[in-house]
PDB file of N, CA and C in Angstrom:
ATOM      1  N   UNK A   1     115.314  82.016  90.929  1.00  0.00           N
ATOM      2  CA  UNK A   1     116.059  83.106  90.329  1.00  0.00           C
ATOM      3  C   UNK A   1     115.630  84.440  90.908  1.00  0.00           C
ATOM      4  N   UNK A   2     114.578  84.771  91.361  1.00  0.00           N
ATOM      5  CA  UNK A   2     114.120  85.964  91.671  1.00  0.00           C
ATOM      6  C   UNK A   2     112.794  86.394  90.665  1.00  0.00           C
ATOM      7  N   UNK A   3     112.250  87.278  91.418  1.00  0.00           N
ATOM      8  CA  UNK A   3     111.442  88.224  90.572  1.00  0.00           C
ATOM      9  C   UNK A   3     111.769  88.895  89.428  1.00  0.00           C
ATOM     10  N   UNK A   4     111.898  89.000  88.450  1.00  0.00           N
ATOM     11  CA  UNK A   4     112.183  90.086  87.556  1.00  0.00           C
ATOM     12  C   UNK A   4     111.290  90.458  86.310  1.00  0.00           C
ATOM     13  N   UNK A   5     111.711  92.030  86.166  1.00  0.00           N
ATOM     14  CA  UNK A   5     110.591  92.433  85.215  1.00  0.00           C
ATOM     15  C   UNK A   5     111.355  92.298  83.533  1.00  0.00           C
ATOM     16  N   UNK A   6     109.098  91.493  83.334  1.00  0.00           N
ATOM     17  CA  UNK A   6     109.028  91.305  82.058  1.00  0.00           C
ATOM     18  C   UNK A   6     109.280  91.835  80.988  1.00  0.00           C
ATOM     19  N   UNK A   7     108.152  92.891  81.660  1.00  0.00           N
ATOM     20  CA  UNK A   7     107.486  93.771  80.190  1.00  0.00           C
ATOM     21  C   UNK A   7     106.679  95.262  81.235  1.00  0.00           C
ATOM     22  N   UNK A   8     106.764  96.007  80.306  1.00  0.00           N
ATOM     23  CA  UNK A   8     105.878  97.209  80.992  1.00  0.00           C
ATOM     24  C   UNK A   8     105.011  97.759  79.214  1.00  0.00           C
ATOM     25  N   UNK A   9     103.657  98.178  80.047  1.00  0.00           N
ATOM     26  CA  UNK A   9     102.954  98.816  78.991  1.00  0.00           C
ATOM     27  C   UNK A   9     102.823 100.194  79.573  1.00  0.00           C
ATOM     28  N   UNK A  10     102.810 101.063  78.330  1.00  0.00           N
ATOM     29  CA  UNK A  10     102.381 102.237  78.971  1.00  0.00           C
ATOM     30  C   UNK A  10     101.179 103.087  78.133  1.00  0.00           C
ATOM     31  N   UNK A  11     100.429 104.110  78.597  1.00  0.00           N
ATOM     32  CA  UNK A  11      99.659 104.388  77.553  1.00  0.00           C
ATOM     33  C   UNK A  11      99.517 106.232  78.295  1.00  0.00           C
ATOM     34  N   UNK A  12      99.259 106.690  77.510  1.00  0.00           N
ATOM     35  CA  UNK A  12      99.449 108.233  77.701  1.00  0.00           C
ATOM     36  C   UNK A  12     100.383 108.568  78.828  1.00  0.00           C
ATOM     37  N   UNK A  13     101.409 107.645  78.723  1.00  0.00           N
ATOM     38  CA  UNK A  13     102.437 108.237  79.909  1.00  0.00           C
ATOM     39  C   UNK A  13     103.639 109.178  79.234  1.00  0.00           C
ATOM     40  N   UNK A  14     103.681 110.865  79.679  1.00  0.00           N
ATOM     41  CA  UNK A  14     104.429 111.316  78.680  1.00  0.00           C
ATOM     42  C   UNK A  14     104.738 111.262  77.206  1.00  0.00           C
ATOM     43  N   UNK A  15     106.011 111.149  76.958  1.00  0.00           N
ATOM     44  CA  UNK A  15     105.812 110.672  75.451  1.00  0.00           C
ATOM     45  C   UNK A  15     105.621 109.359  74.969  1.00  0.00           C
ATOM     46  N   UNK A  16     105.202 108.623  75.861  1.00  0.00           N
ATOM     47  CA  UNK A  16     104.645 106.978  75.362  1.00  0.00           C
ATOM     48  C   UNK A  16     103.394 107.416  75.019  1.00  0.00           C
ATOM     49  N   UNK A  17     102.788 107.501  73.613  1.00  0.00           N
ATOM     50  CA  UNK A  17     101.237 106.981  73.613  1.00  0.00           C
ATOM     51  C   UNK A  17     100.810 106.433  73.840  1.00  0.00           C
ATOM     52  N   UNK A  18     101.098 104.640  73.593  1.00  0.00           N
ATOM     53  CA  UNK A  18     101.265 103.617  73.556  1.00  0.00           C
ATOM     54  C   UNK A  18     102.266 102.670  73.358  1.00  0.00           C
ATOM     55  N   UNK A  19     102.769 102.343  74.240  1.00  0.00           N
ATOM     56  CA  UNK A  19     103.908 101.378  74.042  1.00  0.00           C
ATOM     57  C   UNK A  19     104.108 100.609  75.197  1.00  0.00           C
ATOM     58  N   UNK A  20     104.635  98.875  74.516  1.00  0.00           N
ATOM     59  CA  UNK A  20     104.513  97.811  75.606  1.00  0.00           C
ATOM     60  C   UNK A  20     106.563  97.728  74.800  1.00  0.00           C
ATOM     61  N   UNK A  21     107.133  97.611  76.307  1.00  0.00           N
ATOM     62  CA  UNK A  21     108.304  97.378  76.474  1.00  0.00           C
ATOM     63  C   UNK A  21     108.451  95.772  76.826  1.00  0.00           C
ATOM     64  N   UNK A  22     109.494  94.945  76.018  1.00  0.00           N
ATOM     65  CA  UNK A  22     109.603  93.597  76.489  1.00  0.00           C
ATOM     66  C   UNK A  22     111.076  93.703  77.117  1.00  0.00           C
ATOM     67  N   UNK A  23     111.358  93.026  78.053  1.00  0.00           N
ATOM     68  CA  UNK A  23     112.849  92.799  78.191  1.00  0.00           C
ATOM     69  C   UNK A  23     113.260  91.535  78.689  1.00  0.00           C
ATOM     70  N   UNK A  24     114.622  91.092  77.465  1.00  0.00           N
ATOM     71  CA  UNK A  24     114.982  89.581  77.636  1.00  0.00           C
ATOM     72  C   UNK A  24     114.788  89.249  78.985  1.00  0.00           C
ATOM     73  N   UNK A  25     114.603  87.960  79.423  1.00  0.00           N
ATOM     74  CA  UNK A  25     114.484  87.120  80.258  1.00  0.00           C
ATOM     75  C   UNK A  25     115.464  85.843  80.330  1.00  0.00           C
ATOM     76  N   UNK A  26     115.779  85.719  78.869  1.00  0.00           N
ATOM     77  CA  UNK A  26     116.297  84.524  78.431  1.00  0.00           C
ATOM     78  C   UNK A  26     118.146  85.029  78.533  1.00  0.00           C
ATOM     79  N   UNK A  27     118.887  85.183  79.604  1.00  0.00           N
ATOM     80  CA  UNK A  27     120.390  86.127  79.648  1.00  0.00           C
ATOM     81  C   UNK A  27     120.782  85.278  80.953  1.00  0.00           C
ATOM     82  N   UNK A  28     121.769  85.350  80.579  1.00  0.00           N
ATOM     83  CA  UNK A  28     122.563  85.256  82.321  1.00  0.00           C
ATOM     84  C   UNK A  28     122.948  86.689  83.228  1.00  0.00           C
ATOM     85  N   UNK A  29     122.772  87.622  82.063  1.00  0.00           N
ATOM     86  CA  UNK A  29     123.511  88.699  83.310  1.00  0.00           C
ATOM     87  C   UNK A  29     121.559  89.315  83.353  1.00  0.00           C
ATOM     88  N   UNK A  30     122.251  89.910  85.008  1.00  0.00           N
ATOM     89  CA  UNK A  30     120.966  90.648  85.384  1.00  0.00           C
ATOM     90  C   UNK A  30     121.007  91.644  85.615  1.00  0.00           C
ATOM     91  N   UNK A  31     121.082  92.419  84.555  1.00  0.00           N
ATOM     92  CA  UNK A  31     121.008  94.330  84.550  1.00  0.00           C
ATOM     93  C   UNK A  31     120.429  94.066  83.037  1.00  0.00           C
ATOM     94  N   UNK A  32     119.891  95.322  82.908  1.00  0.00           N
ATOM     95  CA  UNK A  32     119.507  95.915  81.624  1.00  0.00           C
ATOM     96  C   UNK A  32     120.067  97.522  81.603  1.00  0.00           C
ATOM     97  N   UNK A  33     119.962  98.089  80.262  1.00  0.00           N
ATOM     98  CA  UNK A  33     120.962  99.175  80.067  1.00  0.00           C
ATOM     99  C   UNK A  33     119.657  99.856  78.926  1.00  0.00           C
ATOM    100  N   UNK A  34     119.365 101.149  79.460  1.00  0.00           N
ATOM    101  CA  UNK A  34     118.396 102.017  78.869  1.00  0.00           C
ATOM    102  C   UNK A  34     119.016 102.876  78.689  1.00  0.00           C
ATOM    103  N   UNK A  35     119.536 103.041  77.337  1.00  0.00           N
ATOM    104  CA  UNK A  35     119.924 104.294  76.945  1.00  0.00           C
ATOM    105  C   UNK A  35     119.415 104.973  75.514  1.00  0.00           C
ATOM    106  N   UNK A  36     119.853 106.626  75.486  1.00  0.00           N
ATOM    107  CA  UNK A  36     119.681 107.049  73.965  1.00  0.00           C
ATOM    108  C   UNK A  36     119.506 108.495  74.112  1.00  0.00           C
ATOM    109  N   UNK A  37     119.492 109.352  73.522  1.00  0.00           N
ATOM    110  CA  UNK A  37     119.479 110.417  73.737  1.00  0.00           C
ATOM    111  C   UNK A  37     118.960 111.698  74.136  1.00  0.00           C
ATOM    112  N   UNK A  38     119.014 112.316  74.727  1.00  0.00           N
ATOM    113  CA  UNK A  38     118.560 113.721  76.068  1.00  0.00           C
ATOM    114  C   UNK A  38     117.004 113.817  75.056  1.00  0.00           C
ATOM    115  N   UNK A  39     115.925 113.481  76.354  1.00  0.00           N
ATOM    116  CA  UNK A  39     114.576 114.095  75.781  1.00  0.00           C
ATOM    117  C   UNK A  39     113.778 113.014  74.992  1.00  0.00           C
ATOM    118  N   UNK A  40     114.753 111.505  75.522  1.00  0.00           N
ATOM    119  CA  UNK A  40     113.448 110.319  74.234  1.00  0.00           C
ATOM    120  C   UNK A  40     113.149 109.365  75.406  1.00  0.00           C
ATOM    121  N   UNK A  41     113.020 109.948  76.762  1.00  0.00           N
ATOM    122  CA  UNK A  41     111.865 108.901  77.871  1.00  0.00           C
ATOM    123  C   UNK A  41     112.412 108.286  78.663  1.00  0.00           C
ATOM    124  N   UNK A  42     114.357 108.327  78.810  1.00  0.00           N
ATOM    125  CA  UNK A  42     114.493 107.096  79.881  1.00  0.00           C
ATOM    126  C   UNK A  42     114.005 107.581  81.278  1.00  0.00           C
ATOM    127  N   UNK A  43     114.397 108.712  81.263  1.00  0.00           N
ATOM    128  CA  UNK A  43     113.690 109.738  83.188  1.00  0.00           C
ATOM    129  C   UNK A  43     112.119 109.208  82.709  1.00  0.00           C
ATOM    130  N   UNK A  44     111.402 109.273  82.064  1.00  0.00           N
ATOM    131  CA  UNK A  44     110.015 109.362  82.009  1.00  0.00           C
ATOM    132  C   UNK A  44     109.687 107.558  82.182  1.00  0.00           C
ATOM    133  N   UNK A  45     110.631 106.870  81.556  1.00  0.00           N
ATOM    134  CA  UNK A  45     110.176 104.997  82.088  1.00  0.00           C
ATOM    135  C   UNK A  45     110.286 104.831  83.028  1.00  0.00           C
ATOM    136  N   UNK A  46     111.441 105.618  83.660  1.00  0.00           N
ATOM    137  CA  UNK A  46     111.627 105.465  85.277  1.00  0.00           C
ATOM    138  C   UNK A  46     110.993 105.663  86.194  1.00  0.00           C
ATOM    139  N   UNK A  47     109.986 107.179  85.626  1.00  0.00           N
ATOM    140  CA  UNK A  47     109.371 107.541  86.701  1.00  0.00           C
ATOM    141  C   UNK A  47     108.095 106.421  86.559  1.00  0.00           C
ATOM    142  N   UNK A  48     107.521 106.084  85.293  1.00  0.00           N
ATOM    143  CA  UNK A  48     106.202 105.496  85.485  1.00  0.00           C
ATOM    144  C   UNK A  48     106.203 104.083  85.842  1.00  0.00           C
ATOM    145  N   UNK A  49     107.586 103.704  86.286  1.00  0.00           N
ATOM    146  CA  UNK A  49     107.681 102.548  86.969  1.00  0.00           C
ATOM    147  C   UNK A  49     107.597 102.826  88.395  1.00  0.00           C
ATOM    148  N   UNK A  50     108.217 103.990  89.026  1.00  0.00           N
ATOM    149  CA  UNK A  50     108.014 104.590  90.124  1.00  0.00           C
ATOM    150  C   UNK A  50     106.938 105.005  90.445  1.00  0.00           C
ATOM    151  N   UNK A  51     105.494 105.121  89.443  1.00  0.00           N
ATOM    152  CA  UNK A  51     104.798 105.647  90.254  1.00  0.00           C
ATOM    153  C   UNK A  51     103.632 104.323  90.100  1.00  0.00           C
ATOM    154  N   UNK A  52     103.917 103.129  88.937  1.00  0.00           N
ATOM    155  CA  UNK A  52     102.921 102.223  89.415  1.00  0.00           C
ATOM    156  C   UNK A  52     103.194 101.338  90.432  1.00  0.00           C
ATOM    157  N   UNK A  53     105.093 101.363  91.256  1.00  0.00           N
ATOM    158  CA  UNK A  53     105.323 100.918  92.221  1.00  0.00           C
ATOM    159  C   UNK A  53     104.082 101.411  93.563  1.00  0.00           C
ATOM    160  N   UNK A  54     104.764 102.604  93.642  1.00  0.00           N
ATOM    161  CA  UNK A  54     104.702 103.577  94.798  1.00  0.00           C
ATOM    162  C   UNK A  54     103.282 104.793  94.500  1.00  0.00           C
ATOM    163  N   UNK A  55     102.682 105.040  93.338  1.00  0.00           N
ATOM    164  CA  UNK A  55     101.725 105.800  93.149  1.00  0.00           C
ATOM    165  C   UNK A  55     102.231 107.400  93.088  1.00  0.00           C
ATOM    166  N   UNK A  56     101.228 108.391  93.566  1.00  0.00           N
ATOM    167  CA  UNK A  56     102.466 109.455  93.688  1.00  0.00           C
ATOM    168  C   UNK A  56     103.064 110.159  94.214  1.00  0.00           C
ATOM    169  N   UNK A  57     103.727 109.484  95.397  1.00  0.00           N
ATOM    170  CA  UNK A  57     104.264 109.711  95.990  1.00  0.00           C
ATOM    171  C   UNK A  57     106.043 108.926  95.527  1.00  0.00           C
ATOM    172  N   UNK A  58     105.915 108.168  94.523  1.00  0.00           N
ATOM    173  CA  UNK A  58     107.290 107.519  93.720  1.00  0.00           C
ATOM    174  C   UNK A  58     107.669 108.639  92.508  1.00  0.00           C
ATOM    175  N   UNK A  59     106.621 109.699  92.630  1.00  0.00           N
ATOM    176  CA  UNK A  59     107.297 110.151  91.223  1.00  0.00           C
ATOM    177  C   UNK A  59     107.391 111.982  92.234  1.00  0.00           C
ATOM    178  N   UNK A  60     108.389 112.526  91.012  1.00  0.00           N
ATOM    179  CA  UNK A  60     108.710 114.062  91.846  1.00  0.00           C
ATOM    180  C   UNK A  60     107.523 115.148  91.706  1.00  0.00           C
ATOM    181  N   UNK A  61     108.344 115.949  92.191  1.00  0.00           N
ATOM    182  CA  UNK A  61     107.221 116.992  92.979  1.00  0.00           C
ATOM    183  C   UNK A  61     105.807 117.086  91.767  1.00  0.00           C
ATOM    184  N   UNK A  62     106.158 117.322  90.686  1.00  0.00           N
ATOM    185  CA  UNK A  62     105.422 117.174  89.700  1.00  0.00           C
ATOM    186  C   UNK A  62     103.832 117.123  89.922  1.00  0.00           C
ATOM    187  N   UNK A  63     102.885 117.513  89.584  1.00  0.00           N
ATOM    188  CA  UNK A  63     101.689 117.358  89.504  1.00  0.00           C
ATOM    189  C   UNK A  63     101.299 115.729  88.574  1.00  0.00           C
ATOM    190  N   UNK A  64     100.500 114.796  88.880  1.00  0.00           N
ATOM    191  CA  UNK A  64     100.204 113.828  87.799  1.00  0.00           C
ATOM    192  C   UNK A  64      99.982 113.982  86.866  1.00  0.00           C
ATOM    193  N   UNK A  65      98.783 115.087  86.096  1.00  0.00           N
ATOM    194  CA  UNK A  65      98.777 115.675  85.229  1.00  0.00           C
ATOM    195  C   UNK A  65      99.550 116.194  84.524  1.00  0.00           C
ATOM    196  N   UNK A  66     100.638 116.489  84.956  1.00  0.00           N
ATOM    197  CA  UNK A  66     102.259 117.236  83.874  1.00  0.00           C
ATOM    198  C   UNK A  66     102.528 115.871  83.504  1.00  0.00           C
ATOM    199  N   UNK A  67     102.259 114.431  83.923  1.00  0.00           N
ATOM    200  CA  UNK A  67     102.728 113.309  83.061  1.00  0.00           C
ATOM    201  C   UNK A  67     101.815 112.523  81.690  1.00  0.00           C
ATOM    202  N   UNK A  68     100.948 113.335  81.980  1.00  0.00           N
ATOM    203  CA  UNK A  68     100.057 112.619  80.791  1.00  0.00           C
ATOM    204  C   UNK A  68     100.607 113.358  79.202  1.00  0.00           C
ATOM    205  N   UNK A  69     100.096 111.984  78.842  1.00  0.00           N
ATOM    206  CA  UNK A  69     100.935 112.560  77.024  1.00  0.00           C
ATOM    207  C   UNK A  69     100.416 113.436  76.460  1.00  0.00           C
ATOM    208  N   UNK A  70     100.819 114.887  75.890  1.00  0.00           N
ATOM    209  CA  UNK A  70     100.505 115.891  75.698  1.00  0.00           C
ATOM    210  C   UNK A  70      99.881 116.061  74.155  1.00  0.00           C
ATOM    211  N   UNK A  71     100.337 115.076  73.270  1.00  0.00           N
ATOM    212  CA  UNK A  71      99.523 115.117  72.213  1.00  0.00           C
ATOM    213  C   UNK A  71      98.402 114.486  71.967  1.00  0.00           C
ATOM    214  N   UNK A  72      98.018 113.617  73.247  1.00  0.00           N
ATOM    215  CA  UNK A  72      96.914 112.664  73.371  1.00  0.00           C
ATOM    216  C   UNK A  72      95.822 114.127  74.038  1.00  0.00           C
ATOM    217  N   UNK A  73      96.141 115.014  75.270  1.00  0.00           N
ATOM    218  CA  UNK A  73      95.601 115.669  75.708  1.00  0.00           C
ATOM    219  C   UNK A  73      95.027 116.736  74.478  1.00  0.00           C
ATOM    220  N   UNK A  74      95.933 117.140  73.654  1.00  0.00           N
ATOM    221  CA  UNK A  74      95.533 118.278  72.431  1.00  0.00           C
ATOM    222  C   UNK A  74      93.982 117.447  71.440  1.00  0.00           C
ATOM    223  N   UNK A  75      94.423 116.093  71.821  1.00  0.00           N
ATOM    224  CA  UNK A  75      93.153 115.786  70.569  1.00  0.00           C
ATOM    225  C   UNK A  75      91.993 115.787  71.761  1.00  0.00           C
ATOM    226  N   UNK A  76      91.900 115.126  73.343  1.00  0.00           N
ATOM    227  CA  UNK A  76      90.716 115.004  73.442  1.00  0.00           C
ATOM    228  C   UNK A  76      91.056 115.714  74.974  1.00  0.00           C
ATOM    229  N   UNK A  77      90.012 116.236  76.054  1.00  0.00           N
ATOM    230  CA  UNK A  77      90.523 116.535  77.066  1.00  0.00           C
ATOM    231  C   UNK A  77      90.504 115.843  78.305  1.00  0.00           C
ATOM    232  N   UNK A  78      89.573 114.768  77.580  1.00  0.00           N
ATOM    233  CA  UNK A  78      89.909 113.732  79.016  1.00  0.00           C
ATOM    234  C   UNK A  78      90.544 112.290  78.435  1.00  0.00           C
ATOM    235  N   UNK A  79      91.547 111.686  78.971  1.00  0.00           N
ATOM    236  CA  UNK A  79      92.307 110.545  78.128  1.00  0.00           C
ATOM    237  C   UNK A  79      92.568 109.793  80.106  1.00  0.00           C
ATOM    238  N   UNK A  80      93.057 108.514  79.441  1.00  0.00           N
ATOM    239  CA  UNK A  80      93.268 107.631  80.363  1.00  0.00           C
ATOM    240  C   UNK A  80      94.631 107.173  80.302  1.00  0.00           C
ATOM    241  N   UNK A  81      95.492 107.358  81.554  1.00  0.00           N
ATOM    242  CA  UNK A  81      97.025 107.378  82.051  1.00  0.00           C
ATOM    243  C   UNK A  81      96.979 105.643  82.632  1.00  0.00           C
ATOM    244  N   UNK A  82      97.838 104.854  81.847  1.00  0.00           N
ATOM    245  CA  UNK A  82      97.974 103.888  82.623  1.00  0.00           C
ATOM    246  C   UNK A  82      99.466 103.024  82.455  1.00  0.00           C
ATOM    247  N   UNK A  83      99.905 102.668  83.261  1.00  0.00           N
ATOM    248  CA  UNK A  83     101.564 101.919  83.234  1.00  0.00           C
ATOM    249  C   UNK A  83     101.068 100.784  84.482  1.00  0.00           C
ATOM    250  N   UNK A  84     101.304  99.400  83.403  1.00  0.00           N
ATOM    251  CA  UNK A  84     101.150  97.903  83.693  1.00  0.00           C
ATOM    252  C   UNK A  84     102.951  97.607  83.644  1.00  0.00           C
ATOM    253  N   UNK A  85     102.890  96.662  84.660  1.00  0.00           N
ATOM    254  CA  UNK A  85     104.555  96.158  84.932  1.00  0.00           C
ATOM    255  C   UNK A  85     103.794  94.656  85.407  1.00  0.00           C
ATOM    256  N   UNK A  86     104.882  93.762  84.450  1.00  0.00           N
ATOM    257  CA  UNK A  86     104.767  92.384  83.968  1.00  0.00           C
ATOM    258  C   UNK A  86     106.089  91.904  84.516  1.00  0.00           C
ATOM    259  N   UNK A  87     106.060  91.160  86.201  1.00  0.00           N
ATOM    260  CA  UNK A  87     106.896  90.726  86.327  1.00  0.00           C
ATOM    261  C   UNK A  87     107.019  89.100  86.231  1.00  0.00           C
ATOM    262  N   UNK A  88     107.885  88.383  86.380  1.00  0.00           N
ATOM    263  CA  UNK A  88     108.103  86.633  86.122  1.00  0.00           C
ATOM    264  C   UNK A  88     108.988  86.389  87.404  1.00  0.00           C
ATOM    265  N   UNK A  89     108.832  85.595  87.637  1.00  0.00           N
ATOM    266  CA  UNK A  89     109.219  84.833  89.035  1.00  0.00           C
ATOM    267  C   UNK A  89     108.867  83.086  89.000  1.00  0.00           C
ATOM    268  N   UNK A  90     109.994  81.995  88.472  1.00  0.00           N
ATOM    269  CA  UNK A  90     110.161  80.945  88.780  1.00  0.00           C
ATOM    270  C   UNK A  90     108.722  80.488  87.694  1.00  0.00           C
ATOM    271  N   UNK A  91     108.943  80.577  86.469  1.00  0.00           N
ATOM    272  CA  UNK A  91     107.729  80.607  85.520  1.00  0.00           C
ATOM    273  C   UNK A  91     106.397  81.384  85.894  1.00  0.00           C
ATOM    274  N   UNK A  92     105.996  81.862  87.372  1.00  0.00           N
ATOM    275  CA  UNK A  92     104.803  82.690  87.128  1.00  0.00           C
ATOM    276  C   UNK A  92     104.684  84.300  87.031  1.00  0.00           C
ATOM    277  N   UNK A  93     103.511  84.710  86.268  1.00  0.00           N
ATOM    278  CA  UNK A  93     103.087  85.709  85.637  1.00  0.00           C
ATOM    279  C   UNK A  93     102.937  86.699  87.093  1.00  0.00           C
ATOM    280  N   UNK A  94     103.083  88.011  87.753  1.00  0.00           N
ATOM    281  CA  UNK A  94     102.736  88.676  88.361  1.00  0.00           C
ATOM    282  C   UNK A  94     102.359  90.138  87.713  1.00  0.00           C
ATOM    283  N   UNK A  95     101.340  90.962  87.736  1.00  0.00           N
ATOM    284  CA  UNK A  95     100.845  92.113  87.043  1.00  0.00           C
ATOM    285  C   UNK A  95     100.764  92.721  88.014  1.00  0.00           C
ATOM    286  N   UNK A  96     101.336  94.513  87.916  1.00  0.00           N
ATOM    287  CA  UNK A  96     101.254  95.728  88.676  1.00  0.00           C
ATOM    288  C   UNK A  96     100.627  96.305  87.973  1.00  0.00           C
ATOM    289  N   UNK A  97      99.760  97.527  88.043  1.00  0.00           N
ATOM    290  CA  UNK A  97      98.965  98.613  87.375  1.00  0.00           C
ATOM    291  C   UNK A  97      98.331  99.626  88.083  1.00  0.00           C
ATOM    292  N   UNK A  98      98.605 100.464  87.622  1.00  0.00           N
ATOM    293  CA  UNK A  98      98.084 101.924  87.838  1.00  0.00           C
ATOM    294  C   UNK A  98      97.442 102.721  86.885  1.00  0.00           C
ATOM    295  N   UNK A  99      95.895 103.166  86.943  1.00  0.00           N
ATOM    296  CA  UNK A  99      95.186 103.983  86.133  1.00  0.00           C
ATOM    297  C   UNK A  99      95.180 105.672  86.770  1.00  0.00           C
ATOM    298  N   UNK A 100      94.736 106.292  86.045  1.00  0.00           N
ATOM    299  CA  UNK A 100      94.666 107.748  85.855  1.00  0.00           C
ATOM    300  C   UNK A 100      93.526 108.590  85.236  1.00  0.00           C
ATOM    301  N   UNK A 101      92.200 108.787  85.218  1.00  0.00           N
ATOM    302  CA  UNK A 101      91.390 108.998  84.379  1.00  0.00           C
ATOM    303  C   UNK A 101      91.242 110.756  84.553  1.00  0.00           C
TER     304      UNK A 101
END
């Protein structure tokens, strides 16, 4: 069938504090559809898939630091940036990840 992604975790990425994204596997069609309204993260999932692809040079001009979650930064001043991508391919498990300290 191909590679395709599982699941992504994210943790001080923008406005994700924490959050692990699942997406069906179990479908015949192969697209998924991220939507909802101006300012709740779909540019921001995109990019932190882009940058645990590609690092940062996948995400825009942006400094790395303008992506870390800003209410995580107010409580402490050093926090840890990380986006895991959980792909499946022919029953096996493949893991991408990128840290940020």
């Amino acid at each position: 069938m191909g590679l395709r992604l599982k699941q992504i975790r994210l943790k001080n990425w923008k406005c994700y504090r924490e959050q692990k994204i699942q997406f069906d596997l179990n479908t015949d069609k192969n697209i998924w559809i991220v939507f909802g309204q101006n300012g709740y993260g779909k540019t921001s999932l995109l990019e932190a898939i882009l940058w645990c692809l590609y690092g940062n040079e996948g995400i825009s001009t942006k400094k790395l630091p303008d992506y870390f979650n800003r209410i995580a930064l107010k409580k402490r001043k050093q926090i840890n940036l990380s986006v895991q991508l959980n792909f499946e391919e022919n029953g096996k498990n493949y893991f991408i990840s990128a840290k940020q300290h």
